[in-house]
Protein backbone atom coordinates (compact mmCIF):
# COMPACT_ATOMS: atom_id res chain seq x y z
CA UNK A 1 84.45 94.28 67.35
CA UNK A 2 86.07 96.66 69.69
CA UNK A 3 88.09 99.81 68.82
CA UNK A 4 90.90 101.08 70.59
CA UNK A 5 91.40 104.94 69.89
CA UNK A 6 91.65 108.71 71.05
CA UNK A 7 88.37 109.46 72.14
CA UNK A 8 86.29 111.96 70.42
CA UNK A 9 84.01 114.92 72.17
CA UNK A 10 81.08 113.66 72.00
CA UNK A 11 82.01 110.63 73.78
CA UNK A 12 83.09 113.18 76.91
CA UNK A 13 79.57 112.17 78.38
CA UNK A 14 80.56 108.42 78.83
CA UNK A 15 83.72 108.96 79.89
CA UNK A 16 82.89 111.01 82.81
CA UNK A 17 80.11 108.36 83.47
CA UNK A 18 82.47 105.61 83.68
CA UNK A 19 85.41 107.68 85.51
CA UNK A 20 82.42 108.28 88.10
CA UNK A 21 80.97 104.37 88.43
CA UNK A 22 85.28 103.49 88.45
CA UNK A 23 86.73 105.56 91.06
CA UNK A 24 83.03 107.49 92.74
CA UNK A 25 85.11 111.11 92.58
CA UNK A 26 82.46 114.13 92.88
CA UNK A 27 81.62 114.97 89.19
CA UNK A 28 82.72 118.45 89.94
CA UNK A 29 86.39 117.35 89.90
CA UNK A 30 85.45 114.97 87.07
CA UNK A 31 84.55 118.49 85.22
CA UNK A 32 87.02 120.63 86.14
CA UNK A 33 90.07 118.09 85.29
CA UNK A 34 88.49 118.08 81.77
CA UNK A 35 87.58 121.98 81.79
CA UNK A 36 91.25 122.86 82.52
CA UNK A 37 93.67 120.14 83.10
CA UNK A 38 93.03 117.54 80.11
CA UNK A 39 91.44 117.44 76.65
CA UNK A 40 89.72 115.05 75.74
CA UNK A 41 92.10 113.32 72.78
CA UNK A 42 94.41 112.61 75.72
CA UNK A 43 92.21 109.80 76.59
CA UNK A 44 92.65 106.93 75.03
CA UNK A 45 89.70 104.51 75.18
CA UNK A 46 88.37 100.61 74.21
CA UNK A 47 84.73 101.27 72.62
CA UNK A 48 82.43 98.83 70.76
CA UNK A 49 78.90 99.39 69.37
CA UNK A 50 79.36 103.05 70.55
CA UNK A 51 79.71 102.07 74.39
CA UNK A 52 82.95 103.03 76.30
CA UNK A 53 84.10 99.94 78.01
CA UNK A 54 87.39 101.17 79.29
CA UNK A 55 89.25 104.57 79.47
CA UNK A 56 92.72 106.04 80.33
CA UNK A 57 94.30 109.79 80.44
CA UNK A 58 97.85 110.26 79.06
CA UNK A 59 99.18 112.76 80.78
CA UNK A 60 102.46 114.23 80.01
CA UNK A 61 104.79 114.50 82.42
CA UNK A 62 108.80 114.73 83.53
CA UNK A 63 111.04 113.07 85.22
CA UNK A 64 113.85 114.51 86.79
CA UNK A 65 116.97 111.22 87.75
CA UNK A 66 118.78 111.70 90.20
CA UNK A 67 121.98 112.89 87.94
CA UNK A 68 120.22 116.14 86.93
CA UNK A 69 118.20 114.92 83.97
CA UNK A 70 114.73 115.38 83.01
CA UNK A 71 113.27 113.01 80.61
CA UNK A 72 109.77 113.32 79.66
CA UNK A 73 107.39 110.23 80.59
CA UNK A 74 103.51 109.46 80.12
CA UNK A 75 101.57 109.31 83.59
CA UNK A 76 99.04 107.22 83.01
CA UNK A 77 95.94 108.44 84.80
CA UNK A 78 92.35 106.94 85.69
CA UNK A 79 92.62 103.91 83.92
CA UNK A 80 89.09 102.28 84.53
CA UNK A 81 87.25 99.45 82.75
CA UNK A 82 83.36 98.94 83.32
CA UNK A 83 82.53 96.39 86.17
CA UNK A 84 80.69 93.83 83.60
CA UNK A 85 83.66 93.93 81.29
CA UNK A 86 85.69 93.15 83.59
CA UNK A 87 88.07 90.02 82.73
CA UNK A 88 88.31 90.57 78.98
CA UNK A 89 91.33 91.92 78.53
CA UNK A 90 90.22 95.87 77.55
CA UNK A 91 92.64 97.12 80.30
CA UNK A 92 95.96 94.98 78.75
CA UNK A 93 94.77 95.93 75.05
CA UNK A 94 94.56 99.49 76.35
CA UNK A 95 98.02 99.68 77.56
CA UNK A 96 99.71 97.62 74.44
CA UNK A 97 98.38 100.40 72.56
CA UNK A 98 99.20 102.83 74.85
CA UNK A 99 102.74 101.98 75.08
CA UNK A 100 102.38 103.15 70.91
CA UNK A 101 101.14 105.96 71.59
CA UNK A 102 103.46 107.42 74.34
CA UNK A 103 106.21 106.09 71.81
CA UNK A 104 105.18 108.25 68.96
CA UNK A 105 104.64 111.26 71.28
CA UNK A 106 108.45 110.66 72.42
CA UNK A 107 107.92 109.36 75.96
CA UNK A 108 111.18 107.87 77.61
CA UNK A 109 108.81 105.60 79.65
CA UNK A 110 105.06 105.07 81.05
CA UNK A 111 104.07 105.79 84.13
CA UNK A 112 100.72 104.57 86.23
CA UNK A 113 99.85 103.98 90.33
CA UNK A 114 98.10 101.12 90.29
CA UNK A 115 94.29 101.35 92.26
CA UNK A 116 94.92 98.71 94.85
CA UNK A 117 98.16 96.69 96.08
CA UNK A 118 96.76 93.47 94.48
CA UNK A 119 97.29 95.47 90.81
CA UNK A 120 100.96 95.21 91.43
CA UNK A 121 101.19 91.91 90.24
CA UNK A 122 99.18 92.59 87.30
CA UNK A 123 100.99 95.44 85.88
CA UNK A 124 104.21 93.43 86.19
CA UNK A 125 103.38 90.67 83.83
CA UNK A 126 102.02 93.66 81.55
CA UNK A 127 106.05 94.41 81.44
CA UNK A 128 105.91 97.43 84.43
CA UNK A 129 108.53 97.47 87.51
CA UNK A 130 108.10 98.82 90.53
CA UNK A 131 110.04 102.37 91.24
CA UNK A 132 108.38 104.44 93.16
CA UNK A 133 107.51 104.09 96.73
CA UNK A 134 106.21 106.68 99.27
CA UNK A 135 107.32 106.14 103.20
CA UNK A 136 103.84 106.74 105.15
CA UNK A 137 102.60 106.82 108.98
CA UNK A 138 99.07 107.02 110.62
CA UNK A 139 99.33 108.99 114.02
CA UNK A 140 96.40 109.02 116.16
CA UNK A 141 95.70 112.11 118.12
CA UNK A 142 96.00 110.85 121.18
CA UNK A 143 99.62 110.52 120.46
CA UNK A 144 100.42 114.43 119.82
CA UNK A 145 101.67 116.46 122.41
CA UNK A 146 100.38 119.45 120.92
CA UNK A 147 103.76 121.51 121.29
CA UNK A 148 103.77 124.23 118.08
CA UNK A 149 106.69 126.44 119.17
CA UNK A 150 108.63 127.66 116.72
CA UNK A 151 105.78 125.93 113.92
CA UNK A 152 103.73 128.17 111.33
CA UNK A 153 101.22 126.97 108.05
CA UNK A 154 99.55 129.07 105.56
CA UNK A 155 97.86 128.28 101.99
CA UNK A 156 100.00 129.13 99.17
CA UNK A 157 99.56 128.87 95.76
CA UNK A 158 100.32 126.27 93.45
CA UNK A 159 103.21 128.16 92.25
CA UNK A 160 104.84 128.88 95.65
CA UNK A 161 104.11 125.43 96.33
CA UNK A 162 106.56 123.91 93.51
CA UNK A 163 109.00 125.84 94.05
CA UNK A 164 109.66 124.85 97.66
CA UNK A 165 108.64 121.43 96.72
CA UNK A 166 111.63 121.36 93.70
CA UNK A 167 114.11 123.61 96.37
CA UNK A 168 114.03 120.24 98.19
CA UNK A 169 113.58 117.47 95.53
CA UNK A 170 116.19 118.87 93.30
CA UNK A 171 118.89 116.04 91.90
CA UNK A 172 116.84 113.22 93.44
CA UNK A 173 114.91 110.89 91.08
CA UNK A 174 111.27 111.99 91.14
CA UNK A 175 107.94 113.33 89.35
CA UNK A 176 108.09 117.01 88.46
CA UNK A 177 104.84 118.64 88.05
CA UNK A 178 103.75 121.89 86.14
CA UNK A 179 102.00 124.41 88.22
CA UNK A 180 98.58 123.61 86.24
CA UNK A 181 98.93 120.28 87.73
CA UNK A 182 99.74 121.33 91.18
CA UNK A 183 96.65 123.51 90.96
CA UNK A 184 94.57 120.66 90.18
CA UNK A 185 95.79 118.98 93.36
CA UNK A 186 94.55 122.19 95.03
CA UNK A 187 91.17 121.72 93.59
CA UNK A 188 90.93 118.39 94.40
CA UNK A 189 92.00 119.64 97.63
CA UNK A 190 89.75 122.08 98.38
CA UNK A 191 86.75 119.64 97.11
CA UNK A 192 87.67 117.73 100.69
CA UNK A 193 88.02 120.97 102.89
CA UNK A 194 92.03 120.92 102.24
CA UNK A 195 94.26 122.55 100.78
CA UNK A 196 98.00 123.88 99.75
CA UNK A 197 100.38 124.87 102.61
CA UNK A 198 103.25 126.65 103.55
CA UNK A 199 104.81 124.71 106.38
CA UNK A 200 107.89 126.53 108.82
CA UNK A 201 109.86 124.60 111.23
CA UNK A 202 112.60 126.54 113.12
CA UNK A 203 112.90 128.41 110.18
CA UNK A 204 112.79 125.42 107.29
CA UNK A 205 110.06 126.14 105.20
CA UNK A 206 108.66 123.28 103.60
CA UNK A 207 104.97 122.11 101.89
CA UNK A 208 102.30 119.77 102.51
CA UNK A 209 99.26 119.11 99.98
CA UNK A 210 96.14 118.00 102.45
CA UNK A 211 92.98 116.46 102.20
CA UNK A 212 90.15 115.39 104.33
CA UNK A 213 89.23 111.68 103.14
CA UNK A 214 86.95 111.15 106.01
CA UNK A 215 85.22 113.51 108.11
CA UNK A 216 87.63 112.37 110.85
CA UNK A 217 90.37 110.98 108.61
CA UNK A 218 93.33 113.75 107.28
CA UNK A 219 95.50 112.76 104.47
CA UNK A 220 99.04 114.85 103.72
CA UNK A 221 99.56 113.63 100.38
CA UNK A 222 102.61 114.50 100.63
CA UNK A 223 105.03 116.58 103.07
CA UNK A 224 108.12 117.63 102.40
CA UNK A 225 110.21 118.63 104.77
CA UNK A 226 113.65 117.81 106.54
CA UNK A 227 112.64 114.89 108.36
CA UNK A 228 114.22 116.10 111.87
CA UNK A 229 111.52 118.67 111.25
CA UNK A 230 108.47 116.48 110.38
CA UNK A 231 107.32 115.47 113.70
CA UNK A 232 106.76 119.34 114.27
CA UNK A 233 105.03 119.75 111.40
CA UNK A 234 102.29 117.31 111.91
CA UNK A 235 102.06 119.12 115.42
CA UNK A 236 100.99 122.59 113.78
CA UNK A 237 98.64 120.37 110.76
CA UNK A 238 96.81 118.95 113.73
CA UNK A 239 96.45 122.21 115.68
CA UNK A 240 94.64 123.68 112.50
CA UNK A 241 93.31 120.91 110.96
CA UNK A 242 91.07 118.57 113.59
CA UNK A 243 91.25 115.11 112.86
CA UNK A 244 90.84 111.77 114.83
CA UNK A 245 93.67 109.86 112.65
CA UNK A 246 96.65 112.31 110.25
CA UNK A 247 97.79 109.85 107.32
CA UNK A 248 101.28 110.65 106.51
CA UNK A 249 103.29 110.70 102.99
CA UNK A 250 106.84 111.52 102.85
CA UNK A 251 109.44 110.48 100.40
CA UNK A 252 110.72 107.38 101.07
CA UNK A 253 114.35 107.89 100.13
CA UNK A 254 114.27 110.18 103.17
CA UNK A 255 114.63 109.30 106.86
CA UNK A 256 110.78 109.74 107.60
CA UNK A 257 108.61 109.91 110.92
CA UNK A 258 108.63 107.26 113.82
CA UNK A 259 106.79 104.22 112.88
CA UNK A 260 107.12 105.13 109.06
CA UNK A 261 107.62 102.72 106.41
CA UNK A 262 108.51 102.61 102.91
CA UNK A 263 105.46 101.21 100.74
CA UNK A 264 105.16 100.61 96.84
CA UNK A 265 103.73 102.83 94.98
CA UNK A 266 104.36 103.20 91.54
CA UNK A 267 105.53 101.54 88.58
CA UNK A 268 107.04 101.84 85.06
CA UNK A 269 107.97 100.54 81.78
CA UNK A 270 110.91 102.05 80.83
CA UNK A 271 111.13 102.39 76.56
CA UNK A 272 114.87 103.59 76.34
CA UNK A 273 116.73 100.87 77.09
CA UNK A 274 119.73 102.83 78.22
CA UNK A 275 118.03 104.61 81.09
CA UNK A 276 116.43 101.38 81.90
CA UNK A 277 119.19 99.65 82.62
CA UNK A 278 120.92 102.39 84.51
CA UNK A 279 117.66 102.88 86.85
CA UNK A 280 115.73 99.68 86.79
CA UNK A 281 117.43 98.92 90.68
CA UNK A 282 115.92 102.14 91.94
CA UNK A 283 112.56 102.14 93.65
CA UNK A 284 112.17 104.56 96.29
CA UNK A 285 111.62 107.50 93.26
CA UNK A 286 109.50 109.89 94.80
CA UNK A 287 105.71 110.35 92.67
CA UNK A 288 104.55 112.27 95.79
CA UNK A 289 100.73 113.82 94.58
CA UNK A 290 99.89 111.22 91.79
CA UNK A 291 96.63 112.37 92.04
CA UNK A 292 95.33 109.54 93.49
């Protein structure tokens, strides 16, 4: 008979196991988010016989619409179900009783990026709508021109980082994130040689979160800047940062790069009916870092 509950310490062990056979992150960032970022009754988890079968972090999080509210949300994070149990439902049962749980904690709505674009269509019958979307490029090197003027990065920290990142984001409908969480995305950052930055155009300073996902392969998580601006930017992130191919996020309910295009990313289940219906048509909300 399976058991679906918070997860107690001493099952920390197999969850970390299971995180690493799901997703194949380093276990140092496996330890730290647990060290610093989560405890471990945020994880919700199937077990039977005393084996963990499937997992999932509730994070708690905020939205900020568009109109200048902030609602809080659940971001559901590293949901993962053991290859051989696969296909018996843990991962639905999960979320049913996740939805509870988020409920009782006060949660407006739930939150998760699926792992692949095939999940989509899963997570929809399980009652989730798409809402967020990311605009994204990949620029090869060969097409730079390598002209910097007037372009300057530095790392910053994660608290100079959200506050240019919110100077920008301000009144639009996105994912706000404490500075404990943007310092986790520096860890994970640094883990792949990246990092936080401080990014000036002409004057604009704006942000980019990096990571190496490849030894030839950059990823900007996210940059935010004005897009007239961005095609700079990625000039000075490729003069610093060597890379055969840049992989681009930007907000999609911006203008974004040549070649750019909107892309689901997100989704949610909305539990207050009244800010469901007055958001359900919106989905180019920005989740930017996600963690993913």
């Amino acid at each position: 008979m399976i058991n679906i509950r918070q997860a107690t310490p001493d099952e920390l062990p197999q969850i970390k196991d299971l995180w690493k056979k799901c997703f194949g992150d380093p276990s140092a960032y496996i330890d730290v988010f647990f060290q610093k970022f989560a405890a471990v009754d945020q994880v919700l988890v199937v077990e039977e016989a005393g084996e963990i079968n499937s997992m999932a972090v509730m994070l708690p999080s905020n939205l900020e619409l568009s109109d200048g509210n902030v609602v809080p949300v659940g971001y559901v994070y590293a949901l993962a179900t053991n290859p051989y149990m696969q296909g018996k439902g843990h991962a639905r049962q999960l979320l049913a009783y996740a939805d509870q749980y988020l409920k009782e904690k006060g949660m407006k709505a739930m939150i998760l990026v699926p792992a692949s674009p095939s999940l989509h269509r899963f997570f929809d019958a399980l009652g989730m709508d798409e809402c967020f979307s990311t605009r994204k490029v990949e620029i090869l090197t060969s097409n730079l021109t390598g002209n910097t003027e007037g372009a300057s990065m530095e790392v910053i920290s994660p608290s100079e980082y959200n506050e240019i990142r919110e100077s920008f984001l301000m009144r639009t409908f996105h994912m706000t994130y404490s500075d404990h969480m943007i310092q986790f995305q520096q860890i994970g950052s640094h883990l792949s040689g990246g990092d936080l930055y401080k990014i000036v155009v002409d004057g604009e300073v704006g942000c980019a979160a990096i990571e190496y996902v490849q030894q030839r392969r950059l990823l900007v998580k996210e940059l935010i800047l004005s897009p007239e601006k961005m095609a700079k930017a990625v000039e000075i992130i490729a003069s610093q940062m060597e890379a055969s191919r840049y992989h681009i996020r930007t907000p999609a309910f911006w203008d974004g790069l040549p070649g750019s295009y909107p892309q689901s990313f997100g989704m949610i289940k909305w539990y207050d009916h009244g800010l469901k219906n007055k958001w359900f048509s919106r989905q180019d909300a920005y989740l930017g870092l996600a963690f993913d």
